[in-house]
C-alpha atoms as a PDB file:
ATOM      1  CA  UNK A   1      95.488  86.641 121.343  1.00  0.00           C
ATOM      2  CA  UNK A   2      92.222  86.858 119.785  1.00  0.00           C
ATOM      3  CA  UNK A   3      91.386  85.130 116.113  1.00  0.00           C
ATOM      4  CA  UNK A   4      90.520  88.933 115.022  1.00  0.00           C
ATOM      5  CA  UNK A   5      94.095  89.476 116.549  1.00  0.00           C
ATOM      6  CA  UNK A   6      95.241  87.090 114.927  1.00  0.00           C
ATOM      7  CA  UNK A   7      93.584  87.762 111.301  1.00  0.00           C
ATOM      8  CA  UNK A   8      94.749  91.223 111.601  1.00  0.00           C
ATOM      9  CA  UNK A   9      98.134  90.328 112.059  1.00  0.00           C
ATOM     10  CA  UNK A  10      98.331  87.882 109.396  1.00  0.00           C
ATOM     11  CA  UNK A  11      96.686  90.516 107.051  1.00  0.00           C
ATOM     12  CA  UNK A  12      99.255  93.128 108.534  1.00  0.00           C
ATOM     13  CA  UNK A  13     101.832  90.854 107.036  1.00  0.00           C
ATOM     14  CA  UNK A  14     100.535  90.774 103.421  1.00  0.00           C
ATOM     15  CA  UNK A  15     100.581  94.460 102.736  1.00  0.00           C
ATOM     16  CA  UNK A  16     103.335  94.735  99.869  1.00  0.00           C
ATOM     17  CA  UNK A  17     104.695  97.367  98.638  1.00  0.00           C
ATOM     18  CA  UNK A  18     106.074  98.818  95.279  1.00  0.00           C
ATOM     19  CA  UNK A  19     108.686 101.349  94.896  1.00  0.00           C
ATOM     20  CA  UNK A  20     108.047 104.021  92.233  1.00  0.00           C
ATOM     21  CA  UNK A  21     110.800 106.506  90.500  1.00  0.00           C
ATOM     22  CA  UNK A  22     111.435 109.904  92.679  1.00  0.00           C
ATOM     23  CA  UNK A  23     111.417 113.167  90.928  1.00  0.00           C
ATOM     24  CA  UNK A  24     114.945 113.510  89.516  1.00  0.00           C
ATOM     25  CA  UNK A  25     116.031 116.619  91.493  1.00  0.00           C
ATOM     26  CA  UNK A  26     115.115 114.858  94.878  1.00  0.00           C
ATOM     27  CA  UNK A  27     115.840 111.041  93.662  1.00  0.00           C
ATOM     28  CA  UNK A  28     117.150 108.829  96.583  1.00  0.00           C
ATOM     29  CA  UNK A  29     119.548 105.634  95.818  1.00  0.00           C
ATOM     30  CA  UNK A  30     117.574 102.798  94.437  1.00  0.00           C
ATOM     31  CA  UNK A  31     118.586 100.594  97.550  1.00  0.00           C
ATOM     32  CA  UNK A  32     117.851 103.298 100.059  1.00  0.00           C
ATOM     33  CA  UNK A  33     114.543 103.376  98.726  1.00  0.00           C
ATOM     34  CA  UNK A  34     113.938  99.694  99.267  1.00  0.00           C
ATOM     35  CA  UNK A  35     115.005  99.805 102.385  1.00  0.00           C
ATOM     36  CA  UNK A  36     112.909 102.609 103.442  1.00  0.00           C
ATOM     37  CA  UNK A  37     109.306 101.224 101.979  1.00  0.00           C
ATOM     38  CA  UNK A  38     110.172  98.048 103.370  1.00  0.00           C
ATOM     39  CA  UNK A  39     110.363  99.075 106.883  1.00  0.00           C
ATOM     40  CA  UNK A  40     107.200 101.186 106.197  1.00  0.00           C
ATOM     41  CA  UNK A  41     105.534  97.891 105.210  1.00  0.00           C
ATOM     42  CA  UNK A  42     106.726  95.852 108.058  1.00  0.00           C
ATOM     43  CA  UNK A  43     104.991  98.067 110.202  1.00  0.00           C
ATOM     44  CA  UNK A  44     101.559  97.945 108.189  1.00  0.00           C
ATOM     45  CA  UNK A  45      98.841  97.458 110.094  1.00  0.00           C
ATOM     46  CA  UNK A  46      95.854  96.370 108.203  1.00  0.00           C
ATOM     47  CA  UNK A  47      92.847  98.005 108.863  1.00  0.00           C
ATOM     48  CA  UNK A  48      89.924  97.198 110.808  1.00  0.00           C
ATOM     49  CA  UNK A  49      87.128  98.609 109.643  1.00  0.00           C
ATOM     50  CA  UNK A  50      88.911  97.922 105.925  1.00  0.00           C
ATOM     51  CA  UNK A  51      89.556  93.880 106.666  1.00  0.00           C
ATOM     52  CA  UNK A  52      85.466  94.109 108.279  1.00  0.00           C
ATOM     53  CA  UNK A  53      84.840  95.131 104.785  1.00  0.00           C
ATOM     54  CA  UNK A  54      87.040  93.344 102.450  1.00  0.00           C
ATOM     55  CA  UNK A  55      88.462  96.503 100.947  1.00  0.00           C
ATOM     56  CA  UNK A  56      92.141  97.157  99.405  1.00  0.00           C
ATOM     57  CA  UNK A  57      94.151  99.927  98.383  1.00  0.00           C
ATOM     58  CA  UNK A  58      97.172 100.919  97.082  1.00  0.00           C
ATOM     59  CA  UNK A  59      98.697 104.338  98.869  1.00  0.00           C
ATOM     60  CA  UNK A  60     101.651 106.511  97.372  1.00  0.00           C
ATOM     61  CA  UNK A  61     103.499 108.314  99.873  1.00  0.00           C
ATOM     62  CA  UNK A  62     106.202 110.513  99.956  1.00  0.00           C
ATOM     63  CA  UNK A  63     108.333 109.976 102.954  1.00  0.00           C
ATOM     64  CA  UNK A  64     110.634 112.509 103.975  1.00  0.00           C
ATOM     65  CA  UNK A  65     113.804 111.305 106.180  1.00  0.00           C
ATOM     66  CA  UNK A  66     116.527 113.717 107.650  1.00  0.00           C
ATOM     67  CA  UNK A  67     120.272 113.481 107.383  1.00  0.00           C
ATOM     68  CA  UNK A  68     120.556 110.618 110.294  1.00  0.00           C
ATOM     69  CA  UNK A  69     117.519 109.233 109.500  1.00  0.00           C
ATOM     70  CA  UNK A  70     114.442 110.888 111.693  1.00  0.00           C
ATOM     71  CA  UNK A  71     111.098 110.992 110.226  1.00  0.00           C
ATOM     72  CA  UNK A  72     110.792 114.578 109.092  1.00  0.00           C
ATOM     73  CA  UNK A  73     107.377 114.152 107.069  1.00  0.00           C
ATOM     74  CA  UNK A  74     105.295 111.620 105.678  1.00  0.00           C
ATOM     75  CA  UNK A  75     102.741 112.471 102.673  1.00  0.00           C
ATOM     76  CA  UNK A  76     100.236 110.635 100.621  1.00  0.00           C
ATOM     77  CA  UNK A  77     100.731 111.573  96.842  1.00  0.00           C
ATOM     78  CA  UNK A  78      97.574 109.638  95.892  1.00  0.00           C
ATOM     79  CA  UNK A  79      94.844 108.089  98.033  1.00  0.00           C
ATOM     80  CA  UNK A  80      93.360 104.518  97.999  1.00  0.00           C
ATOM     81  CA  UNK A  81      90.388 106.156  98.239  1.00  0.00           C
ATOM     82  CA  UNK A  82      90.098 104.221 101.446  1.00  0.00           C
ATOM     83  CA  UNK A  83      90.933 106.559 104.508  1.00  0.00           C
ATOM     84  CA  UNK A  84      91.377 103.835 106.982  1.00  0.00           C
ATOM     85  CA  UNK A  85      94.295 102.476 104.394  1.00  0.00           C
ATOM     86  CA  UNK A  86      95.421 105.975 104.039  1.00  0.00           C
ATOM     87  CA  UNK A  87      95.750 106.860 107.862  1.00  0.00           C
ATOM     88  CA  UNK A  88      97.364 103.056 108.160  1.00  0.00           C
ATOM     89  CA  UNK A  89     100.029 103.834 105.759  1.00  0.00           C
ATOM     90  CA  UNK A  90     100.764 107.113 107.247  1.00  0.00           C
ATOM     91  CA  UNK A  91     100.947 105.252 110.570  1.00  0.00           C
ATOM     92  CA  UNK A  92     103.169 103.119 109.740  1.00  0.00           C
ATOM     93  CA  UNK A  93     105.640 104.957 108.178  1.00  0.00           C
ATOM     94  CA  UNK A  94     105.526 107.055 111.420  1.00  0.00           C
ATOM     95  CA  UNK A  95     105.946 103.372 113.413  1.00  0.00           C
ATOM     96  CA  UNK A  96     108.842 102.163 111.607  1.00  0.00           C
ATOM     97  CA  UNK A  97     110.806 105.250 112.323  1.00  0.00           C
ATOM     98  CA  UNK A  98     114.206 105.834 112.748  1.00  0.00           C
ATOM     99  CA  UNK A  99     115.412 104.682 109.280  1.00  0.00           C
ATOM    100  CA  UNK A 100     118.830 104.127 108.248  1.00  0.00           C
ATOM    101  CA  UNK A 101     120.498 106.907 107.391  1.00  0.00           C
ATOM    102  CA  UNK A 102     120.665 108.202 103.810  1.00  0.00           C
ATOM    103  CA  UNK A 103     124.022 109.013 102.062  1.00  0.00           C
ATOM    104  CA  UNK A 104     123.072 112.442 101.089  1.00  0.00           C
ATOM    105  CA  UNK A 105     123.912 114.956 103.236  1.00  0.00           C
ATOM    106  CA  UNK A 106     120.771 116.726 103.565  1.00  0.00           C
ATOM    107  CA  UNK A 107     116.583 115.908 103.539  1.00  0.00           C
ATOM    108  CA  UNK A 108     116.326 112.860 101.197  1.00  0.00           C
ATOM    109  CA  UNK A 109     112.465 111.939 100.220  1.00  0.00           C
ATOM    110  CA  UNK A 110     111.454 108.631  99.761  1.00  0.00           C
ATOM    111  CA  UNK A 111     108.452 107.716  96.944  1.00  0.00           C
ATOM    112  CA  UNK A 112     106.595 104.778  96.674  1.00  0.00           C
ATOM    113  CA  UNK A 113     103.535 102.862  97.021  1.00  0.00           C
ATOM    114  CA  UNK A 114     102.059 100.670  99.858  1.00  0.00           C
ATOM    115  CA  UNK A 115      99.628  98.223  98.525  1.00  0.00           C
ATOM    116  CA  UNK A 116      96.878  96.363 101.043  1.00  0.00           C
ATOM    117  CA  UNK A 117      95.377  93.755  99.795  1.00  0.00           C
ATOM    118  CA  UNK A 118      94.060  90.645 100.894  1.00  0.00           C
END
């Protein structure tokens, strides 16, 4: 593995994230939320062209999981102003797919934010 390889990976492992209050009519469980955005952030991979460049963002997303847990959609509420972070978050929301199911017995959306920093 290359040091860039490497870098990236290491970086890949920083991204955090932040979990921020769903609309009330379409809240999920507290704990099915965390569970969700983490397995969005374990599959964050930073950026090239953003690491090249030194920049960071912060990317809400709206993540939209079925009744046994497929990926049904996967939105950005609010940009980092950074597309390569924005595409990366979207990508790895797709990546970590399947989640655990929710409870509810229908569509349950997921809010929250995906921060890359380094």
């Amino acid at each position: 593995m290359t040091s860039l390889a490497k870098a990236l990976k290491l970086f890949a492992l920083s991204a955090a994230l932040v979990a921020v209050p769903a609309l009330a009519d379409e809240a999920a469980p507290a704990g099915y939320t965390h569970d969700v955005l983490t397995k969005v952030a374990e599959h964050a991979v930073y950026p090239h062209t953003a690491l090249s460049t030194a920049q960071e963002g912060v990317v809400t997303v709206a993540v939209t999981v079925d009744k046994v847990g497929n990926l049904e959609g996967i939105n950005v509420l609010n940009s980092s102003g950074v597309p390569s972070i924005d595409l990366a978050a979207i990508q790895a929301a797709k990546d970590a797919a399947p989640y655990p199911a929710p409870t509810a017995a229908t569509d349950t959306v997921v809010k929250g934010k995906i921060r890359f920093s380094l």
